[in-house]
Protein backbone atom coordinates (compact mmCIF):
# COMPACT_ATOMS: atom_id res chain seq x y z
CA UNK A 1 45.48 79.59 53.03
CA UNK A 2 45.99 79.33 49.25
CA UNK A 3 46.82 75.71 49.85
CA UNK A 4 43.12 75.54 51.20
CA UNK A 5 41.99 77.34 48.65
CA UNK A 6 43.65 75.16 45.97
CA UNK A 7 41.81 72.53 47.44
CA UNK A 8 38.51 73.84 47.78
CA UNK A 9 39.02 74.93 44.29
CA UNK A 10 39.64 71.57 43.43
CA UNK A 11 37.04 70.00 45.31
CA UNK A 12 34.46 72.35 43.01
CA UNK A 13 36.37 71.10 40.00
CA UNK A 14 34.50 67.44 40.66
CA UNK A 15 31.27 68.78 39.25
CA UNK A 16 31.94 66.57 35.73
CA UNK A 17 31.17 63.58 37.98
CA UNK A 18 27.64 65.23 39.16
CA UNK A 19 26.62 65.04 35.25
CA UNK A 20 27.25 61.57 34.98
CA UNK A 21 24.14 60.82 37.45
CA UNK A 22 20.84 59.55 35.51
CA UNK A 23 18.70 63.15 34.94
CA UNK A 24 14.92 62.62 35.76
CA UNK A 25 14.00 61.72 32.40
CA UNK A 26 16.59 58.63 32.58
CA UNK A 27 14.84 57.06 35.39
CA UNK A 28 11.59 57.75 33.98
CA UNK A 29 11.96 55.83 30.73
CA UNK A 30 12.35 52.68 31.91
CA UNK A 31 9.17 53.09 34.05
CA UNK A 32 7.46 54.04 30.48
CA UNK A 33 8.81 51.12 28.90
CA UNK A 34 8.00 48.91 31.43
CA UNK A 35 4.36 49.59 30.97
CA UNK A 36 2.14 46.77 29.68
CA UNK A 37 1.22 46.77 26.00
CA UNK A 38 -2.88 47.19 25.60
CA UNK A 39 -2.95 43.76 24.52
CA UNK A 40 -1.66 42.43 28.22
CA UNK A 41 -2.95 44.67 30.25
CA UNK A 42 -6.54 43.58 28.70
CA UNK A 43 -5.75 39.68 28.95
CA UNK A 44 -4.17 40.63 32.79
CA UNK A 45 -7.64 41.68 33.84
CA UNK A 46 -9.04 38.84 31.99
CA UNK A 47 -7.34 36.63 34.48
CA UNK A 48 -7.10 38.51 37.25
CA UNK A 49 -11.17 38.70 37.05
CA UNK A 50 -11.23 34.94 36.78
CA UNK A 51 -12.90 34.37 32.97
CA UNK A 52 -11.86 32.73 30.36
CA UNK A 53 -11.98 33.74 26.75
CA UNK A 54 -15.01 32.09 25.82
CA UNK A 55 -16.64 33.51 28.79
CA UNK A 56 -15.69 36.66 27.69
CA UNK A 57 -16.86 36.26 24.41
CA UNK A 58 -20.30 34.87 25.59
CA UNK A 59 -20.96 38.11 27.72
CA UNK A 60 -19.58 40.63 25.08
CA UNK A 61 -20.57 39.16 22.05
CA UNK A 62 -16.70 39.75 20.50
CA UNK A 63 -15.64 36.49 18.79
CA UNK A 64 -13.31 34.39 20.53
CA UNK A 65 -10.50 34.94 17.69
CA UNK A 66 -10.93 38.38 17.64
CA UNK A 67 -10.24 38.62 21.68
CA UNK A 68 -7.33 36.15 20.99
CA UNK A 69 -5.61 38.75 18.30
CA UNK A 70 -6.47 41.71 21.05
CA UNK A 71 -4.64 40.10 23.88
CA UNK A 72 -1.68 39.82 21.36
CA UNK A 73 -1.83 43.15 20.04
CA UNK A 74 -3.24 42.30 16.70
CA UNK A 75 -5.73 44.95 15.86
CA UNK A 76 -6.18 44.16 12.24
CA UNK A 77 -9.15 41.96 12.84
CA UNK A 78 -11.13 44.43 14.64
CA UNK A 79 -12.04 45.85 10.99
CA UNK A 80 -10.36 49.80 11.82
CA UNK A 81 -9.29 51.84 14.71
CA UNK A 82 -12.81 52.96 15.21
CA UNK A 83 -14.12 49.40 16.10
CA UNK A 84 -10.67 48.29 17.53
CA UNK A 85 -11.15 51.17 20.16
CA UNK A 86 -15.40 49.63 20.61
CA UNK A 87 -13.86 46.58 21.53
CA UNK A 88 -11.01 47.74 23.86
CA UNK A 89 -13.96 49.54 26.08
CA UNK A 90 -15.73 46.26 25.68
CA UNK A 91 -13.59 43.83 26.64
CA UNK A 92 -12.28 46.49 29.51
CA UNK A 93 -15.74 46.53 30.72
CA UNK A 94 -16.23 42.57 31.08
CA UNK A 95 -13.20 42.38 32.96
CA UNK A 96 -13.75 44.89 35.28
CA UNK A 97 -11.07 47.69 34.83
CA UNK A 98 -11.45 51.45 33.31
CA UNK A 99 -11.17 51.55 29.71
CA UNK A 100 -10.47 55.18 29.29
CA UNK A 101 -6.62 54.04 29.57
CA UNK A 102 -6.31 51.58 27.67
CA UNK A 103 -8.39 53.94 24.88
CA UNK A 104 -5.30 56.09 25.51
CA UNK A 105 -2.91 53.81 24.94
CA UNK A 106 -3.66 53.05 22.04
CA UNK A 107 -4.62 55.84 20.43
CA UNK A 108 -1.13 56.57 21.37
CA UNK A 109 0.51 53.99 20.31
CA UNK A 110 -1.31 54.06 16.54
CA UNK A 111 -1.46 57.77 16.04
CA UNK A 112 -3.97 59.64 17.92
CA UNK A 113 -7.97 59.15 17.68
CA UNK A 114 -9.23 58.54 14.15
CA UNK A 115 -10.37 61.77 12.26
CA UNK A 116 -13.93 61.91 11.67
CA UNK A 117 -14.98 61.22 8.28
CA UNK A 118 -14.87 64.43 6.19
CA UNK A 119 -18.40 66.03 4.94
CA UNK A 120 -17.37 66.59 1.53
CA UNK A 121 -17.31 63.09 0.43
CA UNK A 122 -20.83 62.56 1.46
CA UNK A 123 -22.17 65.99 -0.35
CA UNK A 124 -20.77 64.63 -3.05
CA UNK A 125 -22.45 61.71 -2.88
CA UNK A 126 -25.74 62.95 -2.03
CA UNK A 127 -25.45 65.34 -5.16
CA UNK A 128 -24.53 62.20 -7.63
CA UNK A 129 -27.83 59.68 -6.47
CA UNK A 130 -30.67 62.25 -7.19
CA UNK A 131 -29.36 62.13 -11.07
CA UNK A 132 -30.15 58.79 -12.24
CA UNK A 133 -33.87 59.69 -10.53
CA UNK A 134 -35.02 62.38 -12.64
CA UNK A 135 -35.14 60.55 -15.83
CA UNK A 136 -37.13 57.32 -13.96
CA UNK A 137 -40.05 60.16 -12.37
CA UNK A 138 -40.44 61.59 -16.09
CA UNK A 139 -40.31 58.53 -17.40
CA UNK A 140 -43.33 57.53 -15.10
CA UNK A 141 -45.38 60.49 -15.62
CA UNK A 142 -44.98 60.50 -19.25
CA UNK A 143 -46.33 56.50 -19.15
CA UNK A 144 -49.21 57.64 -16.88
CA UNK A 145 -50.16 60.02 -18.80
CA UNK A 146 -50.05 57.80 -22.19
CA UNK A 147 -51.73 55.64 -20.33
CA UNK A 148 -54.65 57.58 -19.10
CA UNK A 149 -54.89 59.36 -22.71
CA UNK A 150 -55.39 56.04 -23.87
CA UNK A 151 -57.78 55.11 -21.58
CA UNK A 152 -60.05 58.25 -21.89
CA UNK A 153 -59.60 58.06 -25.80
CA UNK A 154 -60.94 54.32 -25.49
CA UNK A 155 -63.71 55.03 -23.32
CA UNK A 156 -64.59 58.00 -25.63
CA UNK A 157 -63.96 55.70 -29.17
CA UNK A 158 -66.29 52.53 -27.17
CA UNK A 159 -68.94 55.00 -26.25
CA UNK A 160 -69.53 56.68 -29.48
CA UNK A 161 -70.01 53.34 -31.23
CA UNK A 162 -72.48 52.26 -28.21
CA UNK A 163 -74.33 55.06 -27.60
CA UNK A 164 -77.87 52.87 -28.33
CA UNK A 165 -77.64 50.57 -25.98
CA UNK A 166 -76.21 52.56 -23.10
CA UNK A 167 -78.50 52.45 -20.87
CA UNK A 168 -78.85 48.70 -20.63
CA UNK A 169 -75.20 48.42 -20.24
CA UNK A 170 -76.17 50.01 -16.24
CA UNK A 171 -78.84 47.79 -16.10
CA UNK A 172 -76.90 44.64 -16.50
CA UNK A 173 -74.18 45.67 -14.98
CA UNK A 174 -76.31 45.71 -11.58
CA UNK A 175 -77.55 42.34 -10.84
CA UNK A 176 -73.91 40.97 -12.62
CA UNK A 177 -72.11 42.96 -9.73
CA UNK A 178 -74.53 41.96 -7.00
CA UNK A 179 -74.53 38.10 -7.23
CA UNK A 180 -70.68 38.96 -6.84
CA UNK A 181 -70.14 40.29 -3.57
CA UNK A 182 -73.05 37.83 -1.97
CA UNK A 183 -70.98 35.07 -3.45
CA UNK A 184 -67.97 36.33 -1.56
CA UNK A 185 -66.05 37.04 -5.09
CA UNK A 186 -66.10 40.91 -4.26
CA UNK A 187 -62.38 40.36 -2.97
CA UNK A 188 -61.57 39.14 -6.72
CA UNK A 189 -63.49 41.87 -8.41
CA UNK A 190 -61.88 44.57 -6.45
CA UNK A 191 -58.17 44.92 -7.34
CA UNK A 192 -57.91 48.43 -6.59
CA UNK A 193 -58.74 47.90 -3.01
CA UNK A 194 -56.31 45.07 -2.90
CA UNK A 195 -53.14 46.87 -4.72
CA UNK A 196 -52.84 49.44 -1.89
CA UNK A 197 -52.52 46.68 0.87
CA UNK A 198 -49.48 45.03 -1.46
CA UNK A 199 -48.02 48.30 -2.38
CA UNK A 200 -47.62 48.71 2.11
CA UNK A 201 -46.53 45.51 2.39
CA UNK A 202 -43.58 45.49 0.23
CA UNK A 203 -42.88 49.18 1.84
CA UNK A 204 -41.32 47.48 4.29
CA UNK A 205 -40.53 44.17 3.75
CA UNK A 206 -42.11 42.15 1.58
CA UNK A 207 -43.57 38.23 2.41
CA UNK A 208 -42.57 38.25 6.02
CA UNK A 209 -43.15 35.02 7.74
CA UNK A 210 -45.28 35.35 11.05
CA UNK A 211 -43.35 32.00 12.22
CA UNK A 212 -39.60 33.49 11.74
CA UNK A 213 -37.71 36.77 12.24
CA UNK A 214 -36.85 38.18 9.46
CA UNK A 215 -34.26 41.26 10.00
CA UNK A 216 -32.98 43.45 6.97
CA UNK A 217 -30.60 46.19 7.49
CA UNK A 218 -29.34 48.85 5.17
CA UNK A 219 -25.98 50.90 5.29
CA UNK A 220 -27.74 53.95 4.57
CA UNK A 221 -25.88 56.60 6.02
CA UNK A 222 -22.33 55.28 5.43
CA UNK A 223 -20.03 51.68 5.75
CA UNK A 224 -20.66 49.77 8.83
CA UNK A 225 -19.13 46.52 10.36
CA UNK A 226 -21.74 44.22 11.30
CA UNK A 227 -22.14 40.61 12.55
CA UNK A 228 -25.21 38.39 12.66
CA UNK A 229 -25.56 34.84 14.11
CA UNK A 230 -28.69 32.73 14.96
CA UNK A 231 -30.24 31.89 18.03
CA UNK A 232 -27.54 28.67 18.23
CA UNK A 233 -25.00 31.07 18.19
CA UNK A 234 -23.64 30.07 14.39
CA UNK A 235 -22.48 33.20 12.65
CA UNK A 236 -24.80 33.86 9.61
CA UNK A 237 -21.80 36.40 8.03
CA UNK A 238 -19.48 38.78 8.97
CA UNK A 239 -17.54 41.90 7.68
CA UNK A 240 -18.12 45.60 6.32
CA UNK A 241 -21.46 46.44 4.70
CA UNK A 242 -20.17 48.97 2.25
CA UNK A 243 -22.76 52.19 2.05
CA UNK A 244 -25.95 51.59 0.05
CA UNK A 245 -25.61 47.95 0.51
CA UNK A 246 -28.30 45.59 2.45
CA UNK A 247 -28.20 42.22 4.46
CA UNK A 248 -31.23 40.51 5.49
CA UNK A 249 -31.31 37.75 7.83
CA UNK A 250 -33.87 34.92 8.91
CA UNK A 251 -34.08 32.31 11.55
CA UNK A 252 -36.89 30.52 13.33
CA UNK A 253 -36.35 32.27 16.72
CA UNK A 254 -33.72 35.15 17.07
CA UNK A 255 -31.05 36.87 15.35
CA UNK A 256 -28.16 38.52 17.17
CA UNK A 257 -26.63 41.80 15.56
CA UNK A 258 -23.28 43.45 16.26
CA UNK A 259 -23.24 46.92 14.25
CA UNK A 260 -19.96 48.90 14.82
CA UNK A 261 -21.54 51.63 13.23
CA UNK A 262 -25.03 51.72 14.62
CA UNK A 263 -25.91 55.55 13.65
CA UNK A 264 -25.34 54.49 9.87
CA UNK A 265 -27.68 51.89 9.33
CA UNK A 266 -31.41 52.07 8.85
CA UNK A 267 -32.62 49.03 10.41
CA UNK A 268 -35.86 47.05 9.61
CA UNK A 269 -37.20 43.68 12.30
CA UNK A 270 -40.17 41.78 11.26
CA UNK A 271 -41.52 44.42 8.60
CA UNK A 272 -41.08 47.00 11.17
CA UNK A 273 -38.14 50.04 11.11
CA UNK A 274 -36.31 50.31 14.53
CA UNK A 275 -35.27 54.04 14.86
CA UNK A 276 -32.55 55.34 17.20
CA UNK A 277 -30.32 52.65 17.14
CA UNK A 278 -27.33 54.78 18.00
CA UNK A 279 -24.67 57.56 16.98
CA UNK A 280 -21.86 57.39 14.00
CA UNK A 281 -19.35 55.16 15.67
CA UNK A 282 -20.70 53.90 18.00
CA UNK A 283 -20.75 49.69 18.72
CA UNK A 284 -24.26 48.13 19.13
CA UNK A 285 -25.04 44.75 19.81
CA UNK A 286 -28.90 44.01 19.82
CA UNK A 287 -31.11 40.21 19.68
CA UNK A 288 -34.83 39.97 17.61
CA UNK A 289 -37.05 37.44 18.27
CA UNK A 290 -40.42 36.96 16.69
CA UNK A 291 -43.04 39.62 16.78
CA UNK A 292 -42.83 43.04 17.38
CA UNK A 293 -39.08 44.04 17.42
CA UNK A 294 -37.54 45.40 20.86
CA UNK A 295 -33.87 45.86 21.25
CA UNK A 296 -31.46 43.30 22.83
């Protein structure tokens, strides 16, 4: 019996051998690090939805090199982790598989979801423009109002030293302004009616051609990425409008706009302002033609 014992004792004694077997989070890490990078998995569905890159780029609008540095894990094209993660849903989307992953992925793998842009910065901002304005109104109204004492005290000065012959001045003034307007040379005599029609004209955009589309677009609400090419597809430029800053663009028959910004920028087609073109962050891509403007 105590030889049995001895035995069993010793057959409990083999535990160290138990801990040698792979624990549960052993076998799971080569699983994790098995997984595809974002990059692959992206250019896997690519294939296994039978496009090619340029096809890709054609439905999506994403340049061809920029899908290239994607599908290798190059990022630093994309212009920032906020338009990286645009193009990720993007180019998920043309191929066919759920992007929410791969969003996952990556904010994973480059430290979580970007911040959102803190409020103070703007504030600040906002507070520092309405400055340099205060001197240019009072500067106005003190000229306007040198100019219209000077116009009162020479109507005043030209009427005291005419008073005789006033009432001819009426009388000749009469059939001089008739033969005008049946001439047709009213429009020339009448620049006051004429200056309003300018002054809403260059509101929006000033000399628009009726033949082209003209498209001018403002980062007014913060820095945007933007892209705009012709209707041949050449790019016209590319890169990050900085806040405050304006592009405009013409071309005989469309212009195509990627804005990876959208709710930022205060957009203007044809002499026209397009409203609601989308929230802070978000990617737009949109095509203007001649006319009035409609989104693409």
């Amino acid at each position: 019996m105590a030889a049995r014992s001895k035995g069993a004792h010793v057959s409990l004694g083999n535990s160290p051998e138990e801990d040698d077997r792979p624990s549960v989070e052993d076998d799971r890490t080569p699983v994790e690090d098995d997984r595809p990078s974002v990059g692959r998995s992206l250019q896997q569905a690519r294939v296994n939805a039978g496009l090619t890159v340029d096809e890709v780029s054609s439905n999506t609008r994403v340049r061809v090199p920029i899908i290239h540095a994607i599908e290798q894990d190059d990022f630093t094209r994309c212009g920032g982790r906020v338009y990286a993660r645009g193009h990720i849903r993007t180019l998920a989307r043309a191929a066919g598989v759920d992007p929410a992953p791969l969003v996952a992925q990556y904010d994973a793998e480059h430290g979580g979801r970007p911040a959102p842009t803190p409020a103070a910065p703007l504030f600040d901002a906002e507070r520092i423009r309405p400055e340099p304005r205060r001197p240019n109104w009072t500067a106005a109204m003190v000229a306007a109002i040198v100019a219209v004492v000077g116009f009162v005290g020479f109507t005043l000065f030209n009427g005291g030293a005419e008073s005789g012959p006033v009432s001819a001045d009426p009388a000749s003034s009469k059939p001089s302004a008739a033969p005008s307007h049946k001439k047709g040379s009213g429009k020339v005599s009448d620049p006051k009616v004429a200056d309003p029609k300018a002054e809403a004209s260059a509101s929006a955009i000033a000399g628009v051609p009726a033949n082209k589309v003209t498209v001018k677009l403002t980062a007014e609400n913060g820095q945007t990425w933007m892209s705009a090419k012709d209707h041949n597809g050449k790019l016209l430029e590319e890169g990050v409008l900085k806040r405050g800053a304006s592009k405009t663009f013409t071309d005989s028959k469309r212009i195509d706009l990627v804005l990876g910004n959208a709710g930022a920028v205060q957009l203007f087609v044809n002499g026209k302002e397009v409203k609601n073109l989308g929230d802070d962050g978000q990617v737009q891509r949109l095509s203007y033609t001649r006319g009035d403007p409609s989104a693409g």
